[in-house]
Protein backbone atom coordinates (compact mmCIF):
# COMPACT_ATOMS: atom_id res chain seq x y z
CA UNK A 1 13.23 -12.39 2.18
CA UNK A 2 10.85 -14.02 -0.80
CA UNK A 3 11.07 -11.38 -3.65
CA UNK A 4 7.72 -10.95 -6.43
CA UNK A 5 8.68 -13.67 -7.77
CA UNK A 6 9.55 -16.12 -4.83
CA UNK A 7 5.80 -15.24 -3.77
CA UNK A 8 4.34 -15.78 -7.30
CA UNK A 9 5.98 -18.86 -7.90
CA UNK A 10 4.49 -20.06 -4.35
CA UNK A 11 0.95 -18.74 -5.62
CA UNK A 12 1.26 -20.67 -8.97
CA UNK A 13 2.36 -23.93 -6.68
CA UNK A 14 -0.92 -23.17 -4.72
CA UNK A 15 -3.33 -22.87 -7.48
CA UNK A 16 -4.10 -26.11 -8.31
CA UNK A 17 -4.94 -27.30 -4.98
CA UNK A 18 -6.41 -23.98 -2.86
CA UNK A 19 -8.71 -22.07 -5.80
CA UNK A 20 -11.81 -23.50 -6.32
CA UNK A 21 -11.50 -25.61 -3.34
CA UNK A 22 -12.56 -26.17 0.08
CA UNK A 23 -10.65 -25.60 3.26
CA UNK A 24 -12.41 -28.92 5.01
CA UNK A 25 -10.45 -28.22 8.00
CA UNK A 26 -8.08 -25.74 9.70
CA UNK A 27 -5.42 -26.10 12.44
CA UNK A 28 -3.43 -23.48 13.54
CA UNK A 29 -0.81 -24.66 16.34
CA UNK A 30 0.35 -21.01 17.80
CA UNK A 31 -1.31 -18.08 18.83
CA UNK A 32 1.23 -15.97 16.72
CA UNK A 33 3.98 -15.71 14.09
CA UNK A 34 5.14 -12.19 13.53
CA UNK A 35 2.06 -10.69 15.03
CA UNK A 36 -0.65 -12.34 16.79
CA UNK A 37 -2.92 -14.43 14.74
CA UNK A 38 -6.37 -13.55 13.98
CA UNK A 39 -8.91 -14.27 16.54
CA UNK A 40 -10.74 -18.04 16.54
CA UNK A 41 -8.75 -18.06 12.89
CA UNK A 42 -8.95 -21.87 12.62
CA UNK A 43 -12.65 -21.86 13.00
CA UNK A 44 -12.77 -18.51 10.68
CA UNK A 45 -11.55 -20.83 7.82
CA UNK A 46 -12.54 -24.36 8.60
CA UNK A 47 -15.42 -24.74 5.52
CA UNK A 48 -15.00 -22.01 3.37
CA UNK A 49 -14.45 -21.92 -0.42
CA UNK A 50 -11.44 -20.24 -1.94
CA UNK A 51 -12.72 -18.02 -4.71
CA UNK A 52 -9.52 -16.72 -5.62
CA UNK A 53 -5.88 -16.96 -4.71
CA UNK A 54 -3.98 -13.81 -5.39
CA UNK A 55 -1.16 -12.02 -5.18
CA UNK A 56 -0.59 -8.40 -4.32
CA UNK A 57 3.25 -7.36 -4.22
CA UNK A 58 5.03 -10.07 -1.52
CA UNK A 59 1.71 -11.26 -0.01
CA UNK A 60 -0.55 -13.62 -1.21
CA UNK A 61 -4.08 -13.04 -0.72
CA UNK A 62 -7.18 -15.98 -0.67
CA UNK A 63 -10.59 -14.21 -1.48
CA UNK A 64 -12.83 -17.10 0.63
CA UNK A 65 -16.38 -17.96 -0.14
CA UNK A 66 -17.78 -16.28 3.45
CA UNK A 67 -16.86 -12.92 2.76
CA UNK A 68 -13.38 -12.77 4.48
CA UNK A 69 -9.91 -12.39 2.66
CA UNK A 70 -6.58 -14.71 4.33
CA UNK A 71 -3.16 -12.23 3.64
CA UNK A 72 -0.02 -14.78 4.21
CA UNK A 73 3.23 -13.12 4.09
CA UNK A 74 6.38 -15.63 4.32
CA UNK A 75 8.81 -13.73 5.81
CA UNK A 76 12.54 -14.74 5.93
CA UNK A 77 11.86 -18.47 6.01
CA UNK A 78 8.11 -18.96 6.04
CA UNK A 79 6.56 -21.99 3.25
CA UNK A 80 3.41 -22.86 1.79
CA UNK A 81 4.47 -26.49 1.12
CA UNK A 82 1.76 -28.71 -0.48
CA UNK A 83 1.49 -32.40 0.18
CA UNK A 84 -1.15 -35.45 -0.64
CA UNK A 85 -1.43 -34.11 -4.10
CA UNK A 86 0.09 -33.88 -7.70
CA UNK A 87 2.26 -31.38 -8.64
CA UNK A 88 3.82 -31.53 -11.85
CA UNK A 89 4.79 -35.25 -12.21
CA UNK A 90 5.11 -36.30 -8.93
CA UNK A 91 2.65 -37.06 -5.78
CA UNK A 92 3.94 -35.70 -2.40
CA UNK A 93 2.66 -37.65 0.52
CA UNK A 94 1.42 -36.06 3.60
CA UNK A 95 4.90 -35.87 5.68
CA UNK A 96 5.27 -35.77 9.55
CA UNK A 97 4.37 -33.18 11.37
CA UNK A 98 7.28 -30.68 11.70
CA UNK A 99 8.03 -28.37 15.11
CA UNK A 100 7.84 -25.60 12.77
CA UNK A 101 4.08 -26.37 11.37
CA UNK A 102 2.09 -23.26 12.63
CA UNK A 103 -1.26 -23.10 10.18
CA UNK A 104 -1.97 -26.38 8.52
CA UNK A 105 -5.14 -26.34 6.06
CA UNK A 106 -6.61 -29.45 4.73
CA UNK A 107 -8.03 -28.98 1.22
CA UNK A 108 -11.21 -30.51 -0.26
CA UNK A 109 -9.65 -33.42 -2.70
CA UNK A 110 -7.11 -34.71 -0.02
CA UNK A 111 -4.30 -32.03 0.06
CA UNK A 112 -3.00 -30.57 2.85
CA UNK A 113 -1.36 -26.87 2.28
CA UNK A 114 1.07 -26.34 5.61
CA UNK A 115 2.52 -23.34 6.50
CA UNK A 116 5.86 -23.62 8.07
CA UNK A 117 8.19 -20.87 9.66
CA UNK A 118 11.23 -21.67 11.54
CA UNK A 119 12.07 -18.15 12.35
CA UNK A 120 8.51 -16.87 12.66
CA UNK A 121 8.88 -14.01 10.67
CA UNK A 122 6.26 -15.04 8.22
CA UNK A 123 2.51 -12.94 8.60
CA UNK A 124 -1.33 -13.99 8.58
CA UNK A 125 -4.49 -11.95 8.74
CA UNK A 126 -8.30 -11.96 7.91
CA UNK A 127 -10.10 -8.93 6.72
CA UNK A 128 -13.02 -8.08 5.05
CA UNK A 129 -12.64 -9.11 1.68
CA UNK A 130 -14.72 -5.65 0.16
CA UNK A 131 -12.28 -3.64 2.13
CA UNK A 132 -9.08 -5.89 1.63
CA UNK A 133 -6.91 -3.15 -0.88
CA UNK A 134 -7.18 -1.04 2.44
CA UNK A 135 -6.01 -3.21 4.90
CA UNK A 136 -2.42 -1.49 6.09
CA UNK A 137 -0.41 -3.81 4.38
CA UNK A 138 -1.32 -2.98 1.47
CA UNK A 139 -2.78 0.45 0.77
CA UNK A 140 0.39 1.78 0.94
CA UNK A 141 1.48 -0.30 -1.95
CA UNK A 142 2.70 1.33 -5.23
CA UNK A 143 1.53 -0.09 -8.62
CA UNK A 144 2.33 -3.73 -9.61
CA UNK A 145 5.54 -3.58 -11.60
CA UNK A 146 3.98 -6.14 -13.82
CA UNK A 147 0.91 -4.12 -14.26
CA UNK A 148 -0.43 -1.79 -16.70
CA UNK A 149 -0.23 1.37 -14.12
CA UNK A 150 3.14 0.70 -13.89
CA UNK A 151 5.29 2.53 -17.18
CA UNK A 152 7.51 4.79 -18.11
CA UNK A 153 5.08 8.02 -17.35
CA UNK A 154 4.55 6.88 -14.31
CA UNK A 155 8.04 6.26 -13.10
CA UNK A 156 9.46 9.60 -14.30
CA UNK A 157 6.49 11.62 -12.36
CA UNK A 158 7.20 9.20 -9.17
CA UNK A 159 10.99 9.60 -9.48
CA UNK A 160 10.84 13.49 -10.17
CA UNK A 161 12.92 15.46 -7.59
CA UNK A 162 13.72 12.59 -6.02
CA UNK A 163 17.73 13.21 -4.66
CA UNK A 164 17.67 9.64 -3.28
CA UNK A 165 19.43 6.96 -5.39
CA UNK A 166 17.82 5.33 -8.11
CA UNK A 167 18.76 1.85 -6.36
CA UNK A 168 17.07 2.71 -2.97
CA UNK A 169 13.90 4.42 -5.14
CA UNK A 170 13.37 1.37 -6.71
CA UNK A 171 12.98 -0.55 -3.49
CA UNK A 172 10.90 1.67 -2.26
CA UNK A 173 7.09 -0.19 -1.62
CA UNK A 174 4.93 3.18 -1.73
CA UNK A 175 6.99 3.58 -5.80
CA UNK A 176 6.65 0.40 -6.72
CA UNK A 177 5.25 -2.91 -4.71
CA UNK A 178 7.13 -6.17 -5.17
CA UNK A 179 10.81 -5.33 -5.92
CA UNK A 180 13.21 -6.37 -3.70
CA UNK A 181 17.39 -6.18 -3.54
CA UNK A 182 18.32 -8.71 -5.89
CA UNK A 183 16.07 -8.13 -9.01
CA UNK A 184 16.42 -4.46 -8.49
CA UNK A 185 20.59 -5.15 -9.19
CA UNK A 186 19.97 -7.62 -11.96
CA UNK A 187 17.26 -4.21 -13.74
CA UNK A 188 20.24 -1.77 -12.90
CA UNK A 189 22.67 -4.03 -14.78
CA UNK A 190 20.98 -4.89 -17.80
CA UNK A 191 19.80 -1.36 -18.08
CA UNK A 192 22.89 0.26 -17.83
CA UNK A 193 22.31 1.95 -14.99
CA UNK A 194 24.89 2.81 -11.57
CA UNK A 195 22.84 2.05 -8.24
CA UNK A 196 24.45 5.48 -7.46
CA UNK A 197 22.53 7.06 -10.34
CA UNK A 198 19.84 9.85 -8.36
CA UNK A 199 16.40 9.09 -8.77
CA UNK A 200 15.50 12.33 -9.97
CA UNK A 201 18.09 12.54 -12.62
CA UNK A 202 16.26 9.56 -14.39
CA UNK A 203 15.22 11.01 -18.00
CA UNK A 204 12.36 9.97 -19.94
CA UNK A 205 14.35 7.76 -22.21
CA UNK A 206 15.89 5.56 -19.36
CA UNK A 207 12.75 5.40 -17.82
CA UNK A 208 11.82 3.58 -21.47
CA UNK A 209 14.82 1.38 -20.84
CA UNK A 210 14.12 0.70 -17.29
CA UNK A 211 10.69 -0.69 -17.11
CA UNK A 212 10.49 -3.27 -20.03
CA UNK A 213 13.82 -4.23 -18.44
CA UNK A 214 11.98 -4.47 -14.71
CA UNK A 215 9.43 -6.64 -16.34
CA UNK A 216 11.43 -9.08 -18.20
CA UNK A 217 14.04 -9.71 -15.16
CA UNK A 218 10.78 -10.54 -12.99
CA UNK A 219 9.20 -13.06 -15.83
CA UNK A 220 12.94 -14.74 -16.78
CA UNK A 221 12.70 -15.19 -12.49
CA UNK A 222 9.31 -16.51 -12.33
CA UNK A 223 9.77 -19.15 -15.35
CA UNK A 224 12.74 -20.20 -13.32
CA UNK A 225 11.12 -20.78 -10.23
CA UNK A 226 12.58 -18.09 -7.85
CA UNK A 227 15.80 -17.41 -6.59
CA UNK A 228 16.70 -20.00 -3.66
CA UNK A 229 19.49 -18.37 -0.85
CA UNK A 230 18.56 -19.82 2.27
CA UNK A 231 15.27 -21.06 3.25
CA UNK A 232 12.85 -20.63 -0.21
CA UNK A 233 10.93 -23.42 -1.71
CA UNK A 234 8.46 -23.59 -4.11
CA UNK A 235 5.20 -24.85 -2.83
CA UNK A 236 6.12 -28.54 -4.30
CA UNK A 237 9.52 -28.45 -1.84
CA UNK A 238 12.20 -27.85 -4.65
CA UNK A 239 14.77 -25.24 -4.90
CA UNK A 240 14.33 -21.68 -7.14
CA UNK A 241 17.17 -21.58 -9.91
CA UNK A 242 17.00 -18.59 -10.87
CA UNK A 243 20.43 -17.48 -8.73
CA UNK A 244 22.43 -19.90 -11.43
CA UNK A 245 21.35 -17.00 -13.56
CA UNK A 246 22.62 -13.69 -11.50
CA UNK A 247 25.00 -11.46 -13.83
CA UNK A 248 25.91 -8.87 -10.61
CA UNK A 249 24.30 -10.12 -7.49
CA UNK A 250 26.72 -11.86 -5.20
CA UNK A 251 29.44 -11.74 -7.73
CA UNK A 252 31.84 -9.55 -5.65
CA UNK A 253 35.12 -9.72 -7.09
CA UNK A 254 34.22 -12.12 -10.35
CA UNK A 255 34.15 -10.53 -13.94
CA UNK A 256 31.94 -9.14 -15.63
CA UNK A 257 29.76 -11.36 -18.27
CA UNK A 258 29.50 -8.61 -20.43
CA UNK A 259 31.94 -9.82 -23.72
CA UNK A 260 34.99 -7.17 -24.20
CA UNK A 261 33.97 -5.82 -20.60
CA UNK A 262 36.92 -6.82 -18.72
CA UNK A 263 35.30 -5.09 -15.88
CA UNK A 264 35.16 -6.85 -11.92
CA UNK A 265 31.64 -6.97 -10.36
CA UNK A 266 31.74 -4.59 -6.87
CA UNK A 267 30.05 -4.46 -3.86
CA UNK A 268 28.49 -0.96 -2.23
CA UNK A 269 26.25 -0.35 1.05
CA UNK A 270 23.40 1.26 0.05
CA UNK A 271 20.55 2.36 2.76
CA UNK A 272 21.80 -0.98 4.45
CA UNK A 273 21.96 -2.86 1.80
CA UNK A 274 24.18 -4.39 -0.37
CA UNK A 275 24.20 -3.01 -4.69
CA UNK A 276 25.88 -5.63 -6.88
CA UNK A 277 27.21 -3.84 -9.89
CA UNK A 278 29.50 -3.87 -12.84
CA UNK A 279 31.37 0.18 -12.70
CA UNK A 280 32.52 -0.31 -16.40
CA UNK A 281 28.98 -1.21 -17.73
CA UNK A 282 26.73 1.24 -15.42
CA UNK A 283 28.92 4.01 -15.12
């Protein structure tokens, strides 16, 4: 599943070629993906203007001209893949149409922004835009871990009495929106701290560890384009890198980076999931 910064990667792909712009026409090829589409959707977006393309934890949001706001969540193996424009140094022609082509918008300057989903996992909706933040998506979302309401105050208060461990916490939506399994082992690493650690036990002073520590795992992922397991592309086609970079996640059984560690990298089941970590450096 696209992390934060799978999606914001995706958003900064989309940028050039959706804000500002015109959807000239929409096509949507399915009455459903997840969850039923939105009703006469391809007529609901054929000629409006994209004020703004956002992103709010793992969806990305376009604020359009007639009042309405399009959520797009990928899903497992959902893309936004851009054609008939440039993006970075090259020009990506307008490919064949794919089986797996559900929502296909074409953009006022001659791109074409398809959404493709093998799995159908992926999400759209259209809501007011006035009364997006309360759509049910999202109003359950904690702060942005990237954003200001989001520091060490806050964590300690949302982590307080919390018997739950701090690994599971962190991937917790209602805490904190965006975070998902592997950047949440990648923090607990570089912070010191065991995925077994309890929540509540978090002090004040790992708390000032912890966040910074959040932020600039997220920012080293988004400069490198995303992580790319199984099915993520940017919106330009190519492959995340930032899995060349993983110090703990999917090391099972490898060393530890750490110099003079001499420690193995483990494996643990955590509320289903797996916790990459290194027992001599987050003990």
């Amino acid at each position: 599943m696209p992390e934060l910064p799978e999606v914001e990667t995706v958003r900064r792909g989309l940028l050039p070629v959706m804000e500002g712009r015109t959807i000239l026409q929409a096509q949507v090829n399915r009455p459903d993906l997840r969850w039923p589409l939105p009703e006469r959707m391809a007529e609901r977006l054929t000629g409006q203007r994209v004020l703004a393309l956002r992103r709010r934890s793992k969806y990305l949001l376009a604020d359009l001209s007639g009042g309405e706001t399009l959520l797009v969540h990928l899903g497992m193996s959902g893309r936004m893949l851009v054609s008939g424009a440039m993006l970075g140094a090259f020009h990506h022609d307008h490919p064949a149409p794919q089986k797996h082509d559900h929502v296909v918008l074409d953009m006022e300057g001659g791109a074409r922004v398809t959404f493709n989903d093998a799995r159908r996992f992926g999400a759209m909706d259209l809501m007011p835009s006035e009364s997006a933040e309360s759509h049910p998506l999202l109003a359950v979302l904690g702060p942005e871990p990237l954003g200001n309401g989001f520091d060490e105050a806050y964590l300690v208060a949302a982590l307080k009495g919390r018997r739950t461990p701090i690994k599971a916490a962190l991937l917790d939506q209602h805490l904190v929106a965006g975070l998902g399994n592997i950047y949440v082992c990648e923090t607990l690493f570089r912070a010191g701290l065991s995925p077994r650690l309890l929540a509540g036990d978090l002090g004040p002073a790992q708390a000032a560890v912890l966040v910074p520590i959040i932020r600039e795992v997220l920012a080293e992922a988004i400069e490198a384009g995303g992580s790319s397991l199984r099915d993520y592309r940017q919106a330009d086609g190519e492959l995340g890198y930032f899995q060349h970079s993983f110090r703990v996640y999917d090391r099972e059984g490898q060393a530890c980076i750490t110099p003079g560690c001499g420690g193995t990298i483990q494996r643990i089941v955590q509320s289903g999931r797996s916790s990459f970590y290194c027992p001599q450096c987050q003990p």
